[in-house]
Protein backbone atom coordinates (compact mmCIF):
# COMPACT_ATOMS: atom_id res chain seq x y z
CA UNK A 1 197.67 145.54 26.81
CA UNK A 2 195.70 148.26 25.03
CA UNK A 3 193.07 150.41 26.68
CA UNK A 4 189.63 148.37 26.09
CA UNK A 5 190.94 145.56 24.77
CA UNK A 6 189.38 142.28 26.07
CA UNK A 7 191.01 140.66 29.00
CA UNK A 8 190.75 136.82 29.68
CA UNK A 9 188.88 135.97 33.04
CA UNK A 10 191.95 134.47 34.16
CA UNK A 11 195.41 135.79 33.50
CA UNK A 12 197.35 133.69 30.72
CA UNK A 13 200.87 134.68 30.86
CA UNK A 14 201.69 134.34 34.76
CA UNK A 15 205.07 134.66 36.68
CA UNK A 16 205.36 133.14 40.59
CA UNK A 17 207.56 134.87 42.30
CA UNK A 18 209.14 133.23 45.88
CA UNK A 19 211.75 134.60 48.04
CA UNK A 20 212.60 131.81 50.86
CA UNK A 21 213.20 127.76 49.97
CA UNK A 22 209.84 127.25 51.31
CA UNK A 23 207.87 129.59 48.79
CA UNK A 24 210.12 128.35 46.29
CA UNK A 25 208.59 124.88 46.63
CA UNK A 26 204.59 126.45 47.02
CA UNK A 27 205.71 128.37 43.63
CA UNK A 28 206.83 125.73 41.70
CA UNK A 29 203.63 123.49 42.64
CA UNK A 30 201.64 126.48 41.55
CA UNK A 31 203.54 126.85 38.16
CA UNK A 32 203.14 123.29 37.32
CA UNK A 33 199.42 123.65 37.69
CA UNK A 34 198.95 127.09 36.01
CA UNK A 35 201.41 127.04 33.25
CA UNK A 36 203.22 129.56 35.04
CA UNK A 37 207.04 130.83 35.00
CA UNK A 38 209.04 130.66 38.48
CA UNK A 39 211.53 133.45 39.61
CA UNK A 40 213.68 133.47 42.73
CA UNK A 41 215.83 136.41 42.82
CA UNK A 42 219.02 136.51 44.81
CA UNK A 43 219.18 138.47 47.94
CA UNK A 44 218.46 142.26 47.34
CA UNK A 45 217.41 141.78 43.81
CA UNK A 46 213.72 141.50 44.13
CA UNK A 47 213.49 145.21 43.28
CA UNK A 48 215.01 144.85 40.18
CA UNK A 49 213.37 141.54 39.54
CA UNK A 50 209.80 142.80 39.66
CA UNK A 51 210.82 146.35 37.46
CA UNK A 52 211.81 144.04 34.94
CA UNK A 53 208.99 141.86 34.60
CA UNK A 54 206.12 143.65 35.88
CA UNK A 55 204.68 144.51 32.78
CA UNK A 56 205.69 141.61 31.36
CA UNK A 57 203.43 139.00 31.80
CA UNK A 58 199.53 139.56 32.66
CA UNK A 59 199.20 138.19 35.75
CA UNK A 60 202.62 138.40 39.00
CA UNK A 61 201.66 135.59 42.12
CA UNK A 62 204.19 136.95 45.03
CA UNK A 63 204.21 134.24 47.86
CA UNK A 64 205.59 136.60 50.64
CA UNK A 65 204.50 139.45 52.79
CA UNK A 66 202.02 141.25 51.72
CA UNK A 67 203.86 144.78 52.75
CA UNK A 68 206.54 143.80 50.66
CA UNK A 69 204.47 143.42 47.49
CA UNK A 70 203.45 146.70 47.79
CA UNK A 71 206.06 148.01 48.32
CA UNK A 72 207.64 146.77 45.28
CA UNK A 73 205.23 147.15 42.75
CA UNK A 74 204.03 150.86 43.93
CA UNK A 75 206.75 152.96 41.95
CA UNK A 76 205.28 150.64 38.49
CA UNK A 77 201.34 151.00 39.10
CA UNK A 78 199.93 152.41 36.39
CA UNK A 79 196.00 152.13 35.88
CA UNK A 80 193.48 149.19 35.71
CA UNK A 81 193.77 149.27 32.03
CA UNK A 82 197.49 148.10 31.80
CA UNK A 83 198.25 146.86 35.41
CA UNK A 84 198.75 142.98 35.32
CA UNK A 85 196.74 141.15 38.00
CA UNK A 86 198.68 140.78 40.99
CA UNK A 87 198.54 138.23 43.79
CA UNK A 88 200.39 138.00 47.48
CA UNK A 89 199.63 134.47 49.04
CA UNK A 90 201.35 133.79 52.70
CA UNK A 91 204.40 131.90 53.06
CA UNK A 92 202.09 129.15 55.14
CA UNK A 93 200.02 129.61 52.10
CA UNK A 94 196.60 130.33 54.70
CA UNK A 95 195.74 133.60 52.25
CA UNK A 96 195.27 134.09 48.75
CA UNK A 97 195.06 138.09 48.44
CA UNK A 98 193.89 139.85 44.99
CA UNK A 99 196.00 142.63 44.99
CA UNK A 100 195.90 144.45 42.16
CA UNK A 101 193.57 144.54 39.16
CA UNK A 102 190.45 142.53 40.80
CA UNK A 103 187.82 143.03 37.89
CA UNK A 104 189.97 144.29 34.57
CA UNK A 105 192.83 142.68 35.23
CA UNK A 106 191.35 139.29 36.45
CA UNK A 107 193.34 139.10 39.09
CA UNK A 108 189.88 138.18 41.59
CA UNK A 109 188.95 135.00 39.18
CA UNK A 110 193.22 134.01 39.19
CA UNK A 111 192.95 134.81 43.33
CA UNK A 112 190.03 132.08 43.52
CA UNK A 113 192.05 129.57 41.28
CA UNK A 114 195.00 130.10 43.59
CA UNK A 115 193.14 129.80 46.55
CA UNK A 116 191.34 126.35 45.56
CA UNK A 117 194.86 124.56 44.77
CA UNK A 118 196.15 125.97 48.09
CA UNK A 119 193.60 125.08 49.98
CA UNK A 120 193.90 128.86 51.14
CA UNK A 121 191.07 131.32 51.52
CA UNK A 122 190.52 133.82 49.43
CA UNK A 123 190.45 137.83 50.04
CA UNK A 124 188.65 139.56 47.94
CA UNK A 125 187.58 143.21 48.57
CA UNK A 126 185.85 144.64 45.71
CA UNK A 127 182.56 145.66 46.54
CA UNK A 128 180.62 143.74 43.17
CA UNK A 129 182.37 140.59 44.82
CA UNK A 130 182.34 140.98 48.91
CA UNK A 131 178.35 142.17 48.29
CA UNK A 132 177.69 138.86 47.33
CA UNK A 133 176.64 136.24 50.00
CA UNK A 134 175.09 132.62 48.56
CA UNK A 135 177.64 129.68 48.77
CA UNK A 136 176.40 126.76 46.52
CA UNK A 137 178.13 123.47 47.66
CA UNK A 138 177.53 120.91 45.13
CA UNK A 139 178.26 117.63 44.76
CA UNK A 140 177.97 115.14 41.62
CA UNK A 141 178.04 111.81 40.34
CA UNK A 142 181.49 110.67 38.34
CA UNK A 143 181.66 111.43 35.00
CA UNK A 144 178.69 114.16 34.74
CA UNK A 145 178.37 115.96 31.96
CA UNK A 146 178.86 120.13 31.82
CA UNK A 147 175.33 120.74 30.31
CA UNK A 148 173.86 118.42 33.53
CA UNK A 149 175.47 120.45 36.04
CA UNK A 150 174.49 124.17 34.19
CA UNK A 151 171.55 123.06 33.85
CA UNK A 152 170.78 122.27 37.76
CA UNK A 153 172.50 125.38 38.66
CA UNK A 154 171.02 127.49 36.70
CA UNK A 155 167.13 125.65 37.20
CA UNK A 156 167.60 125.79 41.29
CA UNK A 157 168.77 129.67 41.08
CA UNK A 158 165.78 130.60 39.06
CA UNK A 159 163.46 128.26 41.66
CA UNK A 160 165.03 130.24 44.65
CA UNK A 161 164.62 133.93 42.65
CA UNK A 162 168.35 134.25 42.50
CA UNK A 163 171.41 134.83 39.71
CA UNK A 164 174.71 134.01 39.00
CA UNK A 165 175.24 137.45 40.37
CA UNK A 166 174.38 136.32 43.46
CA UNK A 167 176.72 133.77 44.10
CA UNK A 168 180.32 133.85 45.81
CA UNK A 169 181.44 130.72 44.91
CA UNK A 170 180.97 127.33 44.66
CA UNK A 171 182.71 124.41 46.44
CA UNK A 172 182.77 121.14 46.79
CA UNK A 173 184.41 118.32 47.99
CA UNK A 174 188.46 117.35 46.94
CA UNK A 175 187.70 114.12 45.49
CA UNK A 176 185.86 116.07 42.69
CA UNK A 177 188.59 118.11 41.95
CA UNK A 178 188.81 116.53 38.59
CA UNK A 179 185.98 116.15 37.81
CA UNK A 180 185.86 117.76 34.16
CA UNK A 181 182.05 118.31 33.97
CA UNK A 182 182.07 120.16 36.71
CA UNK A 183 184.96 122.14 36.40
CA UNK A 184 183.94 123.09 33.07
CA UNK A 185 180.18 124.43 34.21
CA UNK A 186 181.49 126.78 36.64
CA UNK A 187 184.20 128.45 34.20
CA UNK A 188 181.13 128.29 31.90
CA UNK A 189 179.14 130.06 34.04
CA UNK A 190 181.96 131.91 35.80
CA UNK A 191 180.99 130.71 39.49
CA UNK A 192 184.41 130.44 41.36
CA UNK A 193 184.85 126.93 42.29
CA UNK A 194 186.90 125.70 45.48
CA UNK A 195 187.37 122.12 47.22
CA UNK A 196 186.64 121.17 50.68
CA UNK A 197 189.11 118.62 52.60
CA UNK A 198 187.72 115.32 53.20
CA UNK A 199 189.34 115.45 57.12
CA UNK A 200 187.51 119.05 57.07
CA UNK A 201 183.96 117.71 55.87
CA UNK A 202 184.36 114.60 58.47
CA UNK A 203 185.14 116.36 61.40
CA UNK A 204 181.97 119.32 60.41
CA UNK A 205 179.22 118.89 63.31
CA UNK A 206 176.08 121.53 61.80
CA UNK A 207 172.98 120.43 62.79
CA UNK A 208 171.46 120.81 59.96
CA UNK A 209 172.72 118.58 57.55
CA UNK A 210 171.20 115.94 56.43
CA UNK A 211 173.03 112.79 56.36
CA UNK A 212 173.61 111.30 52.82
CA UNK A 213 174.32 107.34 53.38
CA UNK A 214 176.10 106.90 50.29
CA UNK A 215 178.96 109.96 51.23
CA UNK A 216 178.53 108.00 54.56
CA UNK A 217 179.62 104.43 53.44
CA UNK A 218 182.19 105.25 50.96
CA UNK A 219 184.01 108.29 52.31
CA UNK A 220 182.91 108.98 56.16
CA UNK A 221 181.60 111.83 55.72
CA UNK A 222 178.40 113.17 56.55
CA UNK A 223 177.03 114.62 53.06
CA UNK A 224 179.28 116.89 50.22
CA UNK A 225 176.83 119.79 49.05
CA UNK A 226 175.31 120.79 52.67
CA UNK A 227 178.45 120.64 54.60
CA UNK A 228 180.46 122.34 52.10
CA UNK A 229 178.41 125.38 51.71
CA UNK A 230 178.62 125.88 55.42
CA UNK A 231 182.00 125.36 56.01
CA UNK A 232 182.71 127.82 53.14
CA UNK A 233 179.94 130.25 53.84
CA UNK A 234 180.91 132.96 56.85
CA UNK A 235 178.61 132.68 59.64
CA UNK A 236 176.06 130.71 56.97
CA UNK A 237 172.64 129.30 57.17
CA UNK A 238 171.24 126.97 54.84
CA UNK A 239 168.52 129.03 52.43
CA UNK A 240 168.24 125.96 50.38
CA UNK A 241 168.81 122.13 51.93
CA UNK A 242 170.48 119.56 49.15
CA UNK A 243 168.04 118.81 46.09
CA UNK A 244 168.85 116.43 44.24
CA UNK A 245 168.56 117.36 39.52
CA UNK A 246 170.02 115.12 37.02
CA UNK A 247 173.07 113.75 39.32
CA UNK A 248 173.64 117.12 40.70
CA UNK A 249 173.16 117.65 44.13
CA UNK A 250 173.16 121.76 45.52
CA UNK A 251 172.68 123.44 48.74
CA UNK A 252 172.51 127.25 49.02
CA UNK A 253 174.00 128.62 52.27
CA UNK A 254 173.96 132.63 52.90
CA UNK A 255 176.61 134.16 54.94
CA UNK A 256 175.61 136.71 57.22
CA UNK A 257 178.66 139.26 57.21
C-alpha cells in the first residue's frame, strides 16, 4: 500500500495463521466469519510462512504466543505506512492483542471485531484509544432500524456533553448479535461493538441496575444496556442509568483506570 493512501477501518484482505490442531479450529471459525484465508505451516516453517505472506495481505491474525509473533514478524517491520495490521489472540482465545498497526493499519478496529466473535477481550494500547473511558451498553428492539439507533446515540451523547471520541466501545447482549440495525450504526459511527453472554449478564449482581421485566420474563436476565456497560467497563460506575429513545435503550458506564 502506498504512503497516504486511504486505508479501510478494517483490514480486507486477511490471513489466520494457527500452529496447534486447536488454533487450527479457532482459525478456521474466524475465517469463515471474516472472509479470511487459513495457513498452518508444518513444523519449523512458520518463519518462512510469515516472510512470504507478510506483506501480502493487509491484515495477519496469529492465534499463538504472543513472543512468537514478534519474533517472527520483527526482521519484516517496516513503518505504519506499509505494515499490515497484525493480531496475536491466545490459544484459549481469552486475548485479542493489536499488535501492529493500531490506527493506520486498522489493526485496533480488526482487534475489536476479533475480540467480539471470540468472546475475548480486547488489548489495545494506543494512547487515542486506552484514554478513552465511557462504555455504552445498549440494547434494542428486533428489527430496528440504523438511523433509530444513530440517532439515540448520538442525541444521549450530546445530552450528557460527550462525543464519539469519548467512547470505548459499545456492547450489548449476544442475542443481538445480528441484529443488522445495530450493527450497521456502530460501523456507521465507528463505535466498536462487542456482545455480552447471556450466562454472564444472569449471573451479574451490581446494585445498581435497574431491573427491566421484559429482559426478566423472556431471557432471565436482569436488564441488557445497564449490566452490559458494567460488566464491560473496568472498575465502572454508571454516569448515565438506561433511557429509553425510539426502541433504543443506553446506559453510559465510566471506567475508572
Amino acid at each position: 500500500m502506498e504512503e497516504g493512501q486511504e486505508r479501510q477501518l478494517i483490514p480486507e484482505k486477511i490471513a489466520v495463521i494457527s500452529v496447534t490442531d486447536s488454533s487450527e479450529l479457532t482459525a478456521k471459525r474466524l475465517a469463515a466469519a471474516l472472509g479470511a484465508d487459513t495457513f498452518r505451516p508444518e513444523k519449523g516453517g512458520l518463519r518462512a510462512l510469515v516472510e512470504n505472506i507478510f506483506h501480502s495481505y493487509d491484515g495477519l491474525i496469529f492465534i499463538m504466543a504472543s513472543g512468537i509473533v514478534i519474533r517472527m514478524i520483527a526482521p519484516l517491520i517496516s513503518d505504519k505506512y506499509h505494515d499490515p495490521a497484525v493480531i496475536t489472540v491466545d490459544d484459549a482465545c481469552r486475548y485479542a492483542i493489536s499488535t501492529l498497526s493500531g490506527h493506520e493499519g486498522g489493526a485496533n478496529d480488526l482487534c475489536w471485531k476479533v475480540a467480539s466473535f471470540l468472546g475475548a477481550e480486547a488489548v489495545i494500547t494506543t494512547a487515542s484509544d486506552t484514554n478513552r473511558s465511557i462504555v455504552l451498553g445498549i440494547g434494542c428492539r428486533k428489527d430496528i432500524s440504523e438511523e433509530a439507533v444513530r440517532i439515540s446515540i448520538e442525541e444521549v451523547l450530546e445530552e450528557q456533553s460527550l462525543t464519539i471520541e469519548d467512547i470505548r466501545c459499545a456492547v450489548s447482549a449476544e442475542l443481538k448479535k445480528n441484529e443488522e440495525g445495530l450493527l450497521r450504526a456502530m460501523e456507521k459511527l465507528g463505535i466498536p461493538l462487542i456482545f455480552q453472554p447471556l450466562e454472564k449478564i444472569r449471573s451479574s449482581c451490581f446494585e445498581d441496575v435497574t431491573p427491566s421485566d421484559a429482559a426478566i420474563r423472556h431471557f432471565n436476565i436482569p436488564g441488557v444496556s445497564e449490566p452490559c456497560a458494567l460488566l464491560t467497563a473496568k472498575n465502572g460506575r454508571l454516569i448515565m442509568k438506561k433511557k429509553k429513545i425510539r426502541g433504543v435503550t443506553i446506559a453510559l458506564a465510566k471506567e475508572d483506570i
